[in-house]
Structures are given as C-alpha cells and as structure tokens.
C-alpha atoms as a PDB file:
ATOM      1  CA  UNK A   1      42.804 -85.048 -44.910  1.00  0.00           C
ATOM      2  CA  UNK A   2      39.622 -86.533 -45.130  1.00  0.00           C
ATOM      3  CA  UNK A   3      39.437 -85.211 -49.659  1.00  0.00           C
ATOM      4  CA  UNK A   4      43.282 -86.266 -49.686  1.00  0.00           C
ATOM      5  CA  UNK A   5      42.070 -89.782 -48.392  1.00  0.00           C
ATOM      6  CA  UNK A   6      38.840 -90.250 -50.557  1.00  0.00           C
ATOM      7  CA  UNK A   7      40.768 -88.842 -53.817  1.00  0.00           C
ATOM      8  CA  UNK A   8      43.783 -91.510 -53.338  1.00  0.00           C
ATOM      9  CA  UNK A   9      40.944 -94.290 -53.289  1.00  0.00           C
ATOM     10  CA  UNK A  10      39.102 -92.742 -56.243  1.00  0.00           C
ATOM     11  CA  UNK A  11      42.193 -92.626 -58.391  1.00  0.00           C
ATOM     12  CA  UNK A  12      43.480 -96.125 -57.131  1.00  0.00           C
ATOM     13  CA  UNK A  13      39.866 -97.408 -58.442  1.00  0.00           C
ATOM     14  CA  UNK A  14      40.631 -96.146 -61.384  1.00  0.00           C
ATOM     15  CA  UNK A  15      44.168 -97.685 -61.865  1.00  0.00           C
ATOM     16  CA  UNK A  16      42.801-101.112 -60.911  1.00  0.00           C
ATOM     17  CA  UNK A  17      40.279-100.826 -63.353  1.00  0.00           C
ATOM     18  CA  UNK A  18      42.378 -99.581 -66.180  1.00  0.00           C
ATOM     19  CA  UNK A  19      44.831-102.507 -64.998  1.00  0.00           C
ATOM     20  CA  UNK A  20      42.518-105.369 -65.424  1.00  0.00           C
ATOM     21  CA  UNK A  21      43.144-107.908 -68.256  1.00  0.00           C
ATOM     22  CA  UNK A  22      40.918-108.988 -70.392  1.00  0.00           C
ATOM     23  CA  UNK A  23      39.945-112.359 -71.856  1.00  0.00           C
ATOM     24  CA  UNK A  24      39.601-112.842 -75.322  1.00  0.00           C
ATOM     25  CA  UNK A  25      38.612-116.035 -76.078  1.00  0.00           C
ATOM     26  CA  UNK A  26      36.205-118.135 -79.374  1.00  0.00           C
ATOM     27  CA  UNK A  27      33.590-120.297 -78.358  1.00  0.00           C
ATOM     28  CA  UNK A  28      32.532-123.777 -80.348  1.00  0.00           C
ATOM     29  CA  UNK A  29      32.346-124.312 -84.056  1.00  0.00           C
ATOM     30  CA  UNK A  30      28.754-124.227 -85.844  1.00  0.00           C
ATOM     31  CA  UNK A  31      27.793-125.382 -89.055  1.00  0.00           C
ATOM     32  CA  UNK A  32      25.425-123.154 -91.310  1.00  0.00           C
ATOM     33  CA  UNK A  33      24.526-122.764 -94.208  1.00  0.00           C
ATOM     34  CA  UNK A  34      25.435-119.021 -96.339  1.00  0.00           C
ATOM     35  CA  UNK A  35      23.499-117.724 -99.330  1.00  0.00           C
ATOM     36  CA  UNK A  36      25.251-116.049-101.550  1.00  0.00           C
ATOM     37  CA  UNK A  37      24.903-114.865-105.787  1.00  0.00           C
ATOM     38  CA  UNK A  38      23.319-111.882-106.872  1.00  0.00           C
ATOM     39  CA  UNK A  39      19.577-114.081-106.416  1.00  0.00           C
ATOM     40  CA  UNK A  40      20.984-115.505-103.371  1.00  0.00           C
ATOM     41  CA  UNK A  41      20.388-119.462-105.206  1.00  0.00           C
ATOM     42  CA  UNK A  42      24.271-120.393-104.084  1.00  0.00           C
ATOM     43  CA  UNK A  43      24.445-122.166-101.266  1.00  0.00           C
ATOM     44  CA  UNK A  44      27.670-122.621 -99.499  1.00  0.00           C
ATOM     45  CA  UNK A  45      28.495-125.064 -96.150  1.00  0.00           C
ATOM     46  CA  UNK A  46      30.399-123.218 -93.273  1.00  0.00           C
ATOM     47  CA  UNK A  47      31.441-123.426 -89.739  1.00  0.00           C
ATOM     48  CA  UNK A  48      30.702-120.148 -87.561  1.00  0.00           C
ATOM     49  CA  UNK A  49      32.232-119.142 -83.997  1.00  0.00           C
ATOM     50  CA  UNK A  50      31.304-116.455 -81.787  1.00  0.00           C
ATOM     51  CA  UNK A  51      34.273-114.269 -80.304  1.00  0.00           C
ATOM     52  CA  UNK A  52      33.446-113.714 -76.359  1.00  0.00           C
ATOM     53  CA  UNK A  53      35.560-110.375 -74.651  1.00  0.00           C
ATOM     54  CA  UNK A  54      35.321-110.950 -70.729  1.00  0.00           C
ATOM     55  CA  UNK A  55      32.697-113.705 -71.511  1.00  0.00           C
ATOM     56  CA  UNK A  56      30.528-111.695 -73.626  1.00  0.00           C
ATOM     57  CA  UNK A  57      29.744-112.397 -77.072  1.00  0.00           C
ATOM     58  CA  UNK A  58      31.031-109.739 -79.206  1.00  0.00           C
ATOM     59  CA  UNK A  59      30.847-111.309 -82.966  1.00  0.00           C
ATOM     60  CA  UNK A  60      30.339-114.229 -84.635  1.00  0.00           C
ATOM     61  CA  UNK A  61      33.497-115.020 -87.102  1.00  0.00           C
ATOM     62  CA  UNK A  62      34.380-118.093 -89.630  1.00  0.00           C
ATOM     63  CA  UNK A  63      37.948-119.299 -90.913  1.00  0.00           C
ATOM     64  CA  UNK A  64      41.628-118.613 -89.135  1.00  0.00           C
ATOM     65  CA  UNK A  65      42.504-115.987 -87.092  1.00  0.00           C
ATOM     66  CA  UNK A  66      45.745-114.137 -88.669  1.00  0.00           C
ATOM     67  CA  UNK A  67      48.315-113.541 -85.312  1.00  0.00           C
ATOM     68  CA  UNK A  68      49.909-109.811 -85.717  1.00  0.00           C
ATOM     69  CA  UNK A  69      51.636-109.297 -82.682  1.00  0.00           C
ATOM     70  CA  UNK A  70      50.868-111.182 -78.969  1.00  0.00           C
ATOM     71  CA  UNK A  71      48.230-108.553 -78.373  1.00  0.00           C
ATOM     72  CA  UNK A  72      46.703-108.401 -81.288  1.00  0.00           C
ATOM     73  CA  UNK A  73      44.944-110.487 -84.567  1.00  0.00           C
ATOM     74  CA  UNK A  74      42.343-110.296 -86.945  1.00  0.00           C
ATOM     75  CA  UNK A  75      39.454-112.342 -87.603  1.00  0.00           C
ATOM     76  CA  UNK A  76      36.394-112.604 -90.633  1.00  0.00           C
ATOM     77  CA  UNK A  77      33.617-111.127 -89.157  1.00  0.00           C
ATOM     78  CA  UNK A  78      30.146-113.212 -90.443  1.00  0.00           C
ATOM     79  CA  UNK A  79      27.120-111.236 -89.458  1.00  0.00           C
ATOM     80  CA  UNK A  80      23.285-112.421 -89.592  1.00  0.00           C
ATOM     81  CA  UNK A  81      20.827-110.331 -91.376  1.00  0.00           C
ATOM     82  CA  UNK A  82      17.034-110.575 -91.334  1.00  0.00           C
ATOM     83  CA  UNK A  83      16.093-111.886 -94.718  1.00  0.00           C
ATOM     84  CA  UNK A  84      11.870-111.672 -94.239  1.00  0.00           C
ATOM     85  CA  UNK A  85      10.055-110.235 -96.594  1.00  0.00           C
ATOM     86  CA  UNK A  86       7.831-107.223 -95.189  1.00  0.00           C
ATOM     87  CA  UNK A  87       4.995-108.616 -96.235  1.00  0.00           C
ATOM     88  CA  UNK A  88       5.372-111.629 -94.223  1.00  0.00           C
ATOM     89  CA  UNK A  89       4.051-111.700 -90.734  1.00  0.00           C
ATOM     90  CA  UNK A  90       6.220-113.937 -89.043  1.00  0.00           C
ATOM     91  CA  UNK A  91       6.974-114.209 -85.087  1.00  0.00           C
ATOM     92  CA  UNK A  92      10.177-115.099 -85.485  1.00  0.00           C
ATOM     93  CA  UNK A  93      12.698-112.937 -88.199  1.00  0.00           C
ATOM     94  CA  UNK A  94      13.659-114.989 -91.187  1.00  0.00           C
ATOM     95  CA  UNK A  95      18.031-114.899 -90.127  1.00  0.00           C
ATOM     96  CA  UNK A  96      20.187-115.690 -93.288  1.00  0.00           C
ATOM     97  CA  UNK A  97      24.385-115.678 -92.654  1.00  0.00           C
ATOM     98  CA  UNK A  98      25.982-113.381 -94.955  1.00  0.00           C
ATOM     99  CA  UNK A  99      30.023-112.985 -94.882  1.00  0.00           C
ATOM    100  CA  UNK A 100      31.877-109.521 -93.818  1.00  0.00           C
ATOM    101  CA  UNK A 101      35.093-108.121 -93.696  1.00  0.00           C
ATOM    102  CA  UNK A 102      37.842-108.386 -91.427  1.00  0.00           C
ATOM    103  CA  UNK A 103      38.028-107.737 -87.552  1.00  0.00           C
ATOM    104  CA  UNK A 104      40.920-106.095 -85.364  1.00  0.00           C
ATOM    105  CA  UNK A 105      41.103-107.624 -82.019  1.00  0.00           C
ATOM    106  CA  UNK A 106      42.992-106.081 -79.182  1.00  0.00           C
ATOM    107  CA  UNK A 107      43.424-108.688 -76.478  1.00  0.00           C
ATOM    108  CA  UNK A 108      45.043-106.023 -74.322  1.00  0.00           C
ATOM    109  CA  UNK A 109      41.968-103.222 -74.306  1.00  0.00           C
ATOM    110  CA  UNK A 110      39.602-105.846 -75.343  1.00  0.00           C
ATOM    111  CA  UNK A 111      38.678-103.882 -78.155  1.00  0.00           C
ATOM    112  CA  UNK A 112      36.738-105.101 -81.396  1.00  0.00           C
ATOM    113  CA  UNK A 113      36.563-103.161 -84.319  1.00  0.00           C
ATOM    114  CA  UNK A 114      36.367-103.247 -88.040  1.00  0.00           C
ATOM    115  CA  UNK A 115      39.577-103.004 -90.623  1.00  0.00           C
ATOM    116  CA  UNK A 116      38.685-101.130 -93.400  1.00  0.00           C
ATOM    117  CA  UNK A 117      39.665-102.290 -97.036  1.00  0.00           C
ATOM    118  CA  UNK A 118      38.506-100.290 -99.825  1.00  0.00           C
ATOM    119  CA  UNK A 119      37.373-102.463-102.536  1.00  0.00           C
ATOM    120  CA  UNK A 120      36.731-105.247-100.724  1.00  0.00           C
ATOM    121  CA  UNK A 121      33.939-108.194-101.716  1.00  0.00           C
ATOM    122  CA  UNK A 122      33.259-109.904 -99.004  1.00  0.00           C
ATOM    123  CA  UNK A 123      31.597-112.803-100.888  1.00  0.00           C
ATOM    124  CA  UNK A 124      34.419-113.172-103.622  1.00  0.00           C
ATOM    125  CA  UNK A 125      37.212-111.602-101.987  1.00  0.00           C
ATOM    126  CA  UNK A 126      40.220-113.837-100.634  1.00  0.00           C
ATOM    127  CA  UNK A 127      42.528-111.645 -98.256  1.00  0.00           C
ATOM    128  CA  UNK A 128      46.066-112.782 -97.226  1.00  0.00           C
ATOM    129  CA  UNK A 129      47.480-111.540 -94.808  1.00  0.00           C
ATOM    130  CA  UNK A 130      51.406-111.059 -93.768  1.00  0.00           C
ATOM    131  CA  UNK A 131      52.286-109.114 -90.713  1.00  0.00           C
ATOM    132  CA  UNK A 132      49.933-105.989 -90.733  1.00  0.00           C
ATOM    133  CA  UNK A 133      50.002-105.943 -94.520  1.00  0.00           C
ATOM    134  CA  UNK A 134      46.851-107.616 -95.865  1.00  0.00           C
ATOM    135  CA  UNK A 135      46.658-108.419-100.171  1.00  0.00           C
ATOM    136  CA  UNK A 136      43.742-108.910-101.967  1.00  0.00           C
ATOM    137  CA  UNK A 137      41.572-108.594-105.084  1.00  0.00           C
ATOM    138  CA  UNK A 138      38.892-106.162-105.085  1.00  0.00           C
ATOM    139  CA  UNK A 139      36.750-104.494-107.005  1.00  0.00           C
ATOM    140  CA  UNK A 140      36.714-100.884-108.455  1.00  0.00           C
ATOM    141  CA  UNK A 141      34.016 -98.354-107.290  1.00  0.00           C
ATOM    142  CA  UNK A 142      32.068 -98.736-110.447  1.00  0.00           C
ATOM    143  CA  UNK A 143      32.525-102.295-110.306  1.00  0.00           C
ATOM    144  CA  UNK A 144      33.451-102.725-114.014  1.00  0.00           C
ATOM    145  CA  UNK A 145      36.868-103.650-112.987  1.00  0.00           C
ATOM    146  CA  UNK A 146      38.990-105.655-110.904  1.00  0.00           C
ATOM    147  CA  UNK A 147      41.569-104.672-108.096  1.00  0.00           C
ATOM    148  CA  UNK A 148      45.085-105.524-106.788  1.00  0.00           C
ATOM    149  CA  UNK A 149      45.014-103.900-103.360  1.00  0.00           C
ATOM    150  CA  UNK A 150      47.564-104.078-100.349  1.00  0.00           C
ATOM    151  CA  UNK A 151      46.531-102.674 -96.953  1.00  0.00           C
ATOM    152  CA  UNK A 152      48.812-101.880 -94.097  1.00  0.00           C
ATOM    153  CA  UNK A 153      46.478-102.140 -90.440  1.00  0.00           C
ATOM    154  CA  UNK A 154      46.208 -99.013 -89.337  1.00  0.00           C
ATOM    155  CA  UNK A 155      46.605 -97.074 -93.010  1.00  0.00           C
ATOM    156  CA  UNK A 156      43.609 -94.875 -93.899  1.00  0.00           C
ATOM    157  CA  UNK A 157      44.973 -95.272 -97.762  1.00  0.00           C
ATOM    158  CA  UNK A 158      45.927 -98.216 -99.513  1.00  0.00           C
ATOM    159  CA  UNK A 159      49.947 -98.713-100.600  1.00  0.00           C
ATOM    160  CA  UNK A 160      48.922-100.617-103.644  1.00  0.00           C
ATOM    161  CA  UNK A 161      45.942 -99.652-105.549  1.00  0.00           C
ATOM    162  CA  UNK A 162      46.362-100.930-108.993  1.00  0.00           C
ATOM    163  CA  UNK A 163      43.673-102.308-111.791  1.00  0.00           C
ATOM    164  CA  UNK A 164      43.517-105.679-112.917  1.00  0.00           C
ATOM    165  CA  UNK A 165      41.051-105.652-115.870  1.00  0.00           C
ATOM    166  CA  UNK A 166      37.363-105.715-116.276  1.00  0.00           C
ATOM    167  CA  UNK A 167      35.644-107.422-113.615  1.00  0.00           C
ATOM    168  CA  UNK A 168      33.904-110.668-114.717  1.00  0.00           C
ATOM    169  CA  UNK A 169      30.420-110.528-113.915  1.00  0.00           C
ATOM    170  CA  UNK A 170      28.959-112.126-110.702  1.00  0.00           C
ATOM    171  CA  UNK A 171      32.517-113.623-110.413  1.00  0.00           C
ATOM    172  CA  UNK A 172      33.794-110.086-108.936  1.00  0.00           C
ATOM    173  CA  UNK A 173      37.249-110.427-107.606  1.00  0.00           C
ATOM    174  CA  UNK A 174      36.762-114.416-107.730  1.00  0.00           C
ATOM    175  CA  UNK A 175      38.516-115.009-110.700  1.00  0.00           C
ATOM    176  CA  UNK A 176      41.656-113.844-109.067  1.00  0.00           C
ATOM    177  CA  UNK A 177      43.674-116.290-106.727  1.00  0.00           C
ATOM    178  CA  UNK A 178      44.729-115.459-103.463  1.00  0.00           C
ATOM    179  CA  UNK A 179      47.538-113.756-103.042  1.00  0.00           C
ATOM    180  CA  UNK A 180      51.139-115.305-102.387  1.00  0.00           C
ATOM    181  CA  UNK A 181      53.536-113.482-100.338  1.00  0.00           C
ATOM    182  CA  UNK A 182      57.164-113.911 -99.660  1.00  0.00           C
ATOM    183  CA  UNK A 183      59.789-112.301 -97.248  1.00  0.00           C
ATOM    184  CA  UNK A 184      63.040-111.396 -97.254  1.00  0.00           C
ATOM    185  CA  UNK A 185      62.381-108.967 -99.144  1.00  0.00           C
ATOM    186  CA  UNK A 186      58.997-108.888 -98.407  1.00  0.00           C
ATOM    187  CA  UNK A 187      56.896-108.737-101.927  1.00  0.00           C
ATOM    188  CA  UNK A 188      53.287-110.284-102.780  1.00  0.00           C
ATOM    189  CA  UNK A 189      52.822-112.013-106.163  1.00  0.00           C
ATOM    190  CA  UNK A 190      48.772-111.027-107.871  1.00  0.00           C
ATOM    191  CA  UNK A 191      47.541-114.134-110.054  1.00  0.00           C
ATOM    192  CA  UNK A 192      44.106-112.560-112.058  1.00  0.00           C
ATOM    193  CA  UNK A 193      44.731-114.893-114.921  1.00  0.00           C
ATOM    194  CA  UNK A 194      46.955-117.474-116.025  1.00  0.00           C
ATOM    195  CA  UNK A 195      48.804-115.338-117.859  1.00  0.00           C
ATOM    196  CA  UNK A 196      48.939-112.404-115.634  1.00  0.00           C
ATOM    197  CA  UNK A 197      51.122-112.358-112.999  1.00  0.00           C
ATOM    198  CA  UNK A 198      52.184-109.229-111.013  1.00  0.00           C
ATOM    199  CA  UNK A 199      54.432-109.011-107.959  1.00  0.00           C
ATOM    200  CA  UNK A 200      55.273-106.073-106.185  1.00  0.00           C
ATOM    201  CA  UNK A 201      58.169-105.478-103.382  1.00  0.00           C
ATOM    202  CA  UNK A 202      56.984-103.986-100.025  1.00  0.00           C
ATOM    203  CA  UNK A 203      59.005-101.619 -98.603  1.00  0.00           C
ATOM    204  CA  UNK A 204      57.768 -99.541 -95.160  1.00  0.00           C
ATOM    205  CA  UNK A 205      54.722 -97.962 -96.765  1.00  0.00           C
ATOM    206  CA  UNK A 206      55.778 -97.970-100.480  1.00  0.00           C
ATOM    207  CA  UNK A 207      54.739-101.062-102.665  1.00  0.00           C
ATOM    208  CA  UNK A 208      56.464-100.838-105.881  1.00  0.00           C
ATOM    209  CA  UNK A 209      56.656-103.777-108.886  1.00  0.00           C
ATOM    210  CA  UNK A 210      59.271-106.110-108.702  1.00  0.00           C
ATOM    211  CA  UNK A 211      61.674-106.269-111.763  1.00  0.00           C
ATOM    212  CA  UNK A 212      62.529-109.557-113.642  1.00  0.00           C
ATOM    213  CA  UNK A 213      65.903-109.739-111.914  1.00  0.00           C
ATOM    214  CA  UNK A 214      63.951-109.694-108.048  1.00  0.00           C
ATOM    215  CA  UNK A 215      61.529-111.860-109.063  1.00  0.00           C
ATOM    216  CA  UNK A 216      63.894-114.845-109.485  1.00  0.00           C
ATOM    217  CA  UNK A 217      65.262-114.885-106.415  1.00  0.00           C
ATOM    218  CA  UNK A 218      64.131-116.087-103.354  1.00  0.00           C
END
C-alpha cells in the first residue's frame, strides 16, 4: 500500500511538471552597433532583444518575429563573439555583434533551437517567410554562385534549390531582393536582377516554376 501510495505521488509529480506552461516572452530593445564586410570596416545601426523562456535569457534576437502557428514562431538569432586579438591582454573580452540565422521557438515546450537553411548568409541574406515555408537567396557551397532556395520548417532538404548566377563578390546573395510571395495558389516570385525574374508555385512539398499563364493571375 505504502509503494502503491508513494508511486501515485511520484507519477502525479511528474504530470504536473510535464503540465506546466511556459512563458515565452522578449525583453527591451537595444541599440548596437554590427560589423560586418569581409575586413569588418561596415558598420551597420541595429536594435537587439533578448528572448527570456520562464524568465531566463535564452538568446538575443533583432527584427520581427514571423507567427507560424499559436505555439510556435521564429526569430533572427544575433549572437556576440569575442573579437580580441590573442595578443592582447585585456580584462575584459573585446564583444563585437555579428548576425545569425533563424530561431524556432516553441512556446508550448519552451524549446529554442536553430532552423537550418543550407546556403544561407547571414550578413547578406534576406529570408521571407510564409507559413512554415521560408524563401531566400543564398549562396552555393563554393560560393561562386548565387541561390534561390525555399525551406519548409521541419524539412531536412530544401524543395527549391535552384542557381541564380555567379555570385557578386562581397555582395553574396545581396544583390538579390527579398522574396515576394503570394497565396492562393501559394507561389514565391525570385528578383536577382532586373531582368530576372523567377516564380515558382508551391505545392505540399513540391516547388515547381510557374508558367506565363499562372503568373498573371492573382
């Protein structure tokens, strides 16, 4: 009687724990200042926020969050890196910002982890996102070239994987505009240059290019 009693309070520990929410929540806006370039001389003027799970700080993140469901978004993760020199005997570490990728946040488990996109710059890179499909220019392994690339959350593989033409220097996927989706039917439009302009159709897990006919519709 006396295991039955202790087990039933064991395993009802373990449902309450299981059962508690968790709060997700961002804390203030500060400015900083990012270095970016290939010598690091670009300087660029940004706001920072730290993400807090249960009133810890998990992260620290810059621009929108992107709402997929009620339980769950994603978030640019910004990360701080120490930038002094080993030669340098400082107390304190030298900290420089230096932009990420994307996080998955799970406001149900209160779990933070990392959305992998193959090919993705976080410096030049713009990703847009609609539902749990995500659109962006990368760049190649070799990074000679440029990228169209369309991720669905969750996907180890890419459903659109498709060169754009040699990459242009420090520029990297810069040079290509963010991508502009549409629903109903769902399809995402790739700008790289003026006059290149690819859209694709998005069906399930299949992207395939839009024809003429498609793409004048709305």
């Amino acid at each position: 009687m006396v295991r039955l009693m202790v087990s039933c309070l064991l395993f009802s520990g373990v449902i309450l724990a299981a059962a508690k929410p968790h709060v997700v929540s961002f804390g203030k806006w500060t400015p900083v200042k990012v270095f970016s370039g290939s010598d690091g001389s670009k300087i660029n003027d940004m706001k920072v926020r730290p993400l807090y799970v249960d009133a810890r700080m998990k992260e620290f993140t810059f621009g929108s969050a992107h709402e997929i469901t009620e339980h769950l978004f994603v978030v640019r993760r910004i990360v701080r890196v120490n930038d002094s020199l080993p030669q340098e005997a400082a107390a304190i570490p030298r900290w420089a910002w230096q932009p990420a990728g994307w996080l998955e946040v799970d406001r149900v488990s209160g779990r933070v982890s990392g959305v992998s996109l193959p090919g993705f710059d976080p410096e030049s890179s713009s990703a847009s996102w609609y539902r749990d499909y995500v659109a962006y220019c990368g760049i190649s392994d070799d990074e000679k070239k440029t990228i169209a690339v369309v991720m669905q959350l969750g996907q180890r593989k890419p459903v659109l994987k498709k060169s754009l033409g040699e990459a242009s220097g420090d520029a990297g996927a810069a040079d290509c505009a963010e991508p502009v989706w549409q629903r109903q039917p769902a399809r995402v439009m790739f700008v790289a240059r003026p006059d290149q302009k690819l859209t694709f159709s998005v069906r399930s897990r299949a992207v395939e290019a839009a024809s003429e006919e498609d793409e004048g519709t709305e």
